[in-house]
N, C-alpha and C. Protein backbone atom coordinates (compact mmCIF):
# COMPACT_ATOMS: atom_id res chain seq x y z
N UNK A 1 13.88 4.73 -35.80
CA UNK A 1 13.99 5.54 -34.59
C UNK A 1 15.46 5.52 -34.15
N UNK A 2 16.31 6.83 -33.81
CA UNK A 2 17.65 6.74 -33.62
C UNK A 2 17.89 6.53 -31.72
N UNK A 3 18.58 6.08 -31.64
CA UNK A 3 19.13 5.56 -30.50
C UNK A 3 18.74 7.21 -29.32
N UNK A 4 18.96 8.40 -29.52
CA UNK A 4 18.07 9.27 -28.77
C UNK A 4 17.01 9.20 -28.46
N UNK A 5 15.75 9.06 -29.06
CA UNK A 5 14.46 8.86 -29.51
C UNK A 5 14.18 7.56 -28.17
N UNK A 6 15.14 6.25 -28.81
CA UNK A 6 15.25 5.34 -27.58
C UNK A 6 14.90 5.19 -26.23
N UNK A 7 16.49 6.47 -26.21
CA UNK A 7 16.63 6.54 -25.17
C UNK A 7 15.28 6.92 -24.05
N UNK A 8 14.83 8.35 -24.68
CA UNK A 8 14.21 9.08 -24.31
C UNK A 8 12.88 8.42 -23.69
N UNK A 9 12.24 7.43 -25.09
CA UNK A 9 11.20 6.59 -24.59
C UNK A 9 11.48 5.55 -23.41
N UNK A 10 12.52 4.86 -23.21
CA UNK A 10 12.82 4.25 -22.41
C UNK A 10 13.10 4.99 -20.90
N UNK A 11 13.80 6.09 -20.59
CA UNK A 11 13.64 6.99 -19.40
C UNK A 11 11.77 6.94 -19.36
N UNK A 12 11.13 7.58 -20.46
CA UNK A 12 9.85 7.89 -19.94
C UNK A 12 9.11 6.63 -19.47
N UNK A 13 9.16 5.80 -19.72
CA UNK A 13 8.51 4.42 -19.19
C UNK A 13 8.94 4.18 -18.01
N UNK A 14 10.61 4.04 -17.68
CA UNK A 14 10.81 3.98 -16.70
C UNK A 14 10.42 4.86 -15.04
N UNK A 15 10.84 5.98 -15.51
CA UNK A 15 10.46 7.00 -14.96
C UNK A 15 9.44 7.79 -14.42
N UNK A 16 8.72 7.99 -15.64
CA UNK A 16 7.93 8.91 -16.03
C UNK A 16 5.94 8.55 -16.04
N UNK A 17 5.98 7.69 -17.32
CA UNK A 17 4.72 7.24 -17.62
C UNK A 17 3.51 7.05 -16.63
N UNK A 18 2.71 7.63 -16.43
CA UNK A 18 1.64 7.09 -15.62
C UNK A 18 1.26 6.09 -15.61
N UNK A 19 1.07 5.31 -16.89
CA UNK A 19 0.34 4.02 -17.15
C UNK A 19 1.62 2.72 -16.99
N UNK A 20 3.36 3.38 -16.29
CA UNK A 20 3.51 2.02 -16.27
C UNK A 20 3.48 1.52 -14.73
N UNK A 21 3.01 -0.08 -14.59
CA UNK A 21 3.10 -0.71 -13.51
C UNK A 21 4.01 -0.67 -12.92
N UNK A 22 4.15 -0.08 -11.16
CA UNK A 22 5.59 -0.35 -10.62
C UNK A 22 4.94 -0.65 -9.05
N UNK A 23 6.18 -1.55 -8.42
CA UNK A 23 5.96 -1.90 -7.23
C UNK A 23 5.63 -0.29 -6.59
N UNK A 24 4.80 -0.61 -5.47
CA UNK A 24 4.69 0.55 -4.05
C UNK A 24 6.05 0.69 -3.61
N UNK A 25 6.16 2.10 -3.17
CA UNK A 25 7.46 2.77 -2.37
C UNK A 25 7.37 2.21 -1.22
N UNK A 26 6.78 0.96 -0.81
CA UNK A 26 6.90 0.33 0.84
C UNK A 26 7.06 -1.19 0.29
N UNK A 27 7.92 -1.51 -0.90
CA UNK A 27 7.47 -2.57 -1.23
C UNK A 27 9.38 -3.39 -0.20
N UNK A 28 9.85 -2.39 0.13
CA UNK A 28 11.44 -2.82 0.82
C UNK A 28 10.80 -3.63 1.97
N UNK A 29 9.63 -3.00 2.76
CA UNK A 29 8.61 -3.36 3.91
C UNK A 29 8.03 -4.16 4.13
N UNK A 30 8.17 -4.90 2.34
CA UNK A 30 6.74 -6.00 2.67
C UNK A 30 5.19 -5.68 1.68
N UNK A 31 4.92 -4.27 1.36
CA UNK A 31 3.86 -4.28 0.62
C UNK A 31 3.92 -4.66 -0.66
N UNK A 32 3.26 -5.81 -1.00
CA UNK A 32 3.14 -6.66 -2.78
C UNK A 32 2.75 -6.21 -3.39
N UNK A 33 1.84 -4.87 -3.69
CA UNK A 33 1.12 -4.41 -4.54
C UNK A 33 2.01 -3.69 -5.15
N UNK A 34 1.15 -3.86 -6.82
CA UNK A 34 1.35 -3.34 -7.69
C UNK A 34 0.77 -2.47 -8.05
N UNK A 35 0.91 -1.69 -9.17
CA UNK A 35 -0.71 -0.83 -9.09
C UNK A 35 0.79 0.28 -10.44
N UNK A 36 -0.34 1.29 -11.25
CA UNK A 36 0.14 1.99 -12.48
C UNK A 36 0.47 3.46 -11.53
N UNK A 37 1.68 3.47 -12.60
CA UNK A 37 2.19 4.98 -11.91
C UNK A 37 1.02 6.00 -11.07
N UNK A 38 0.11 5.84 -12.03
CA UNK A 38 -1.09 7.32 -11.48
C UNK A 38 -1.50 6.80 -10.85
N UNK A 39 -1.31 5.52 -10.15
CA UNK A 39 -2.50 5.04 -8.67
C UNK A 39 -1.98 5.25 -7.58
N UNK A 40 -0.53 5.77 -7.53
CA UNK A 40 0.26 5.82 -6.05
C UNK A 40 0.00 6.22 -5.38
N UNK A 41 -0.72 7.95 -5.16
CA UNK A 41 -1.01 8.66 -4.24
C UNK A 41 -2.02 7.65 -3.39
N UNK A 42 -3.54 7.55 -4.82
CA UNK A 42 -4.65 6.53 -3.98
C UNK A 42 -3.99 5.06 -3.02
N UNK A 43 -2.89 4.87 -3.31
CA UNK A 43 -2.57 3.55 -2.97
C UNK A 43 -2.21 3.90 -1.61
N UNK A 44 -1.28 4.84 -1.49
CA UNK A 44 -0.62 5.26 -0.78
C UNK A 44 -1.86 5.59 0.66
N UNK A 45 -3.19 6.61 0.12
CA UNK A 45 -3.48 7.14 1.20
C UNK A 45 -4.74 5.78 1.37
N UNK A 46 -4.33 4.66 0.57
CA UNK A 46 -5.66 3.97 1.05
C UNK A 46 -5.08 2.69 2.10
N UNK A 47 -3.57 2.71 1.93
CA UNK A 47 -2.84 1.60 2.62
C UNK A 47 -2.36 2.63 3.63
N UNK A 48 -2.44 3.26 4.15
CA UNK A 48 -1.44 4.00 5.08
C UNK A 48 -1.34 3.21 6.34
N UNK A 49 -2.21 3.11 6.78
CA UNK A 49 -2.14 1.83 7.76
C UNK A 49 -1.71 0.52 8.16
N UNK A 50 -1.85 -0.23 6.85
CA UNK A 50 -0.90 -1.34 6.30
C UNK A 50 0.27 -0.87 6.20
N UNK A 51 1.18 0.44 5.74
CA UNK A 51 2.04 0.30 5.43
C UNK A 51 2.96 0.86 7.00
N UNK A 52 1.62 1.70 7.83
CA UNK A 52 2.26 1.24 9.32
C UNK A 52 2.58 0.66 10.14
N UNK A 53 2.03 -0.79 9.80
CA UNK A 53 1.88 -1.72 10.25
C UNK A 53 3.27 -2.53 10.00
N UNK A 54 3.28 -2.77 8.41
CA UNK A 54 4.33 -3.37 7.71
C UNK A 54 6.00 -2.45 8.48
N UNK A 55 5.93 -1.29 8.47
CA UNK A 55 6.95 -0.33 9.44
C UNK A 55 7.03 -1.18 10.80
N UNK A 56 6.35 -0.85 11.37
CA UNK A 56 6.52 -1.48 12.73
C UNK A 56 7.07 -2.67 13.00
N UNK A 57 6.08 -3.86 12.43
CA UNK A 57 7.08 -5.17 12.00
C UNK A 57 8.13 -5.37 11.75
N UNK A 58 8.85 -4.79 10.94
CA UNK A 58 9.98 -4.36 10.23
C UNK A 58 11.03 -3.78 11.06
N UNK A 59 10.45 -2.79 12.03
CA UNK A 59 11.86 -2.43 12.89
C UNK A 59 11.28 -3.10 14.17
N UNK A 60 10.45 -3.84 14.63
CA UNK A 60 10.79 -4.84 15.30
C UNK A 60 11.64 -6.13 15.31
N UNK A 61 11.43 -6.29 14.26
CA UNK A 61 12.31 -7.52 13.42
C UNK A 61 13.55 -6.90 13.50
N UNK A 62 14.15 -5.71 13.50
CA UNK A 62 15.20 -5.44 13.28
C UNK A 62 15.94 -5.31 14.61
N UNK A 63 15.04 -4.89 15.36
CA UNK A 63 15.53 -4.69 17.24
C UNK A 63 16.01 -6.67 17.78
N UNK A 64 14.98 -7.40 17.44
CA UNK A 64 15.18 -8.59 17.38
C UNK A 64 16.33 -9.13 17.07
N UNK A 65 16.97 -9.12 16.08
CA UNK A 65 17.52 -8.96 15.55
C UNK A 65 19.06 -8.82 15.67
N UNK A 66 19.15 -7.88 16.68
CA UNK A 66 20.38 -6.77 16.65
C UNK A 66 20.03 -6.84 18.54
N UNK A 67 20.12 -7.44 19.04
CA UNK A 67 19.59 -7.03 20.64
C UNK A 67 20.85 -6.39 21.25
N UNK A 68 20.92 -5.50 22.11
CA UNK A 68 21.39 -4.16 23.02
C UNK A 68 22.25 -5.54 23.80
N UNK A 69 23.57 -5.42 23.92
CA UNK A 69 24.38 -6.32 24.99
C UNK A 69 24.23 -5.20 26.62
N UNK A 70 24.00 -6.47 27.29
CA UNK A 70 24.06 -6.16 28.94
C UNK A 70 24.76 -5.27 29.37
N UNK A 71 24.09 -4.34 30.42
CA UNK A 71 25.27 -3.77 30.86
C UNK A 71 26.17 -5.15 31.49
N UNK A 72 25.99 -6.15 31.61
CA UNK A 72 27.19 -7.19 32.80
C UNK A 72 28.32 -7.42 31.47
N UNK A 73 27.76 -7.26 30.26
CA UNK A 73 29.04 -7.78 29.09
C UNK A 73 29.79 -7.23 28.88
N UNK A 74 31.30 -7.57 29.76
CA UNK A 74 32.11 -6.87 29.62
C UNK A 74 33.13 -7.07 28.60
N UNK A 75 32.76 -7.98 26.99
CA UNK A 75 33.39 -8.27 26.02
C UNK A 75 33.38 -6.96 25.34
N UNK A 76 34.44 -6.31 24.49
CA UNK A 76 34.71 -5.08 23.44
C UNK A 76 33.67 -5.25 22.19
């Protein structure tokens, strides 16, 4: 097999393939699941809630985080 051929299979796995395993698009959030390319949508509309949840947390944690200085702070 020449190094095109390679290539090509390697984009499609990565990319492409239904059958390969990849983290969830909320996995930056917190969601662990795994699950095969063709399960995303189901994953997607069966966690939607979890992954609102995991959102919320997440930019709470971030407000936390980062807290708004006083109006009395008169440091730059």
């Amino acid at each position: 097999m020449d190094s095109c051929c390679l290539l090509q299979v390697g984009h499609h796995t990565e990319r492409l393939c239904p059958l390969t395993v990849t983290d969830c698009e909320y996995s930056a959030i917190g969601c662990t699941i795994k699950f095969q390319r063709r399960d995303s949508q189901a994953h997607i509309d069966a966690f939607k809630d979890n992954h609102l949840h995991l959102a919320c947390k997440k930019l709470v944690d971030i407000v936390n985080d980062n807290p708004r200085p006083s109006s009395d702070d008169n440091s730059p």
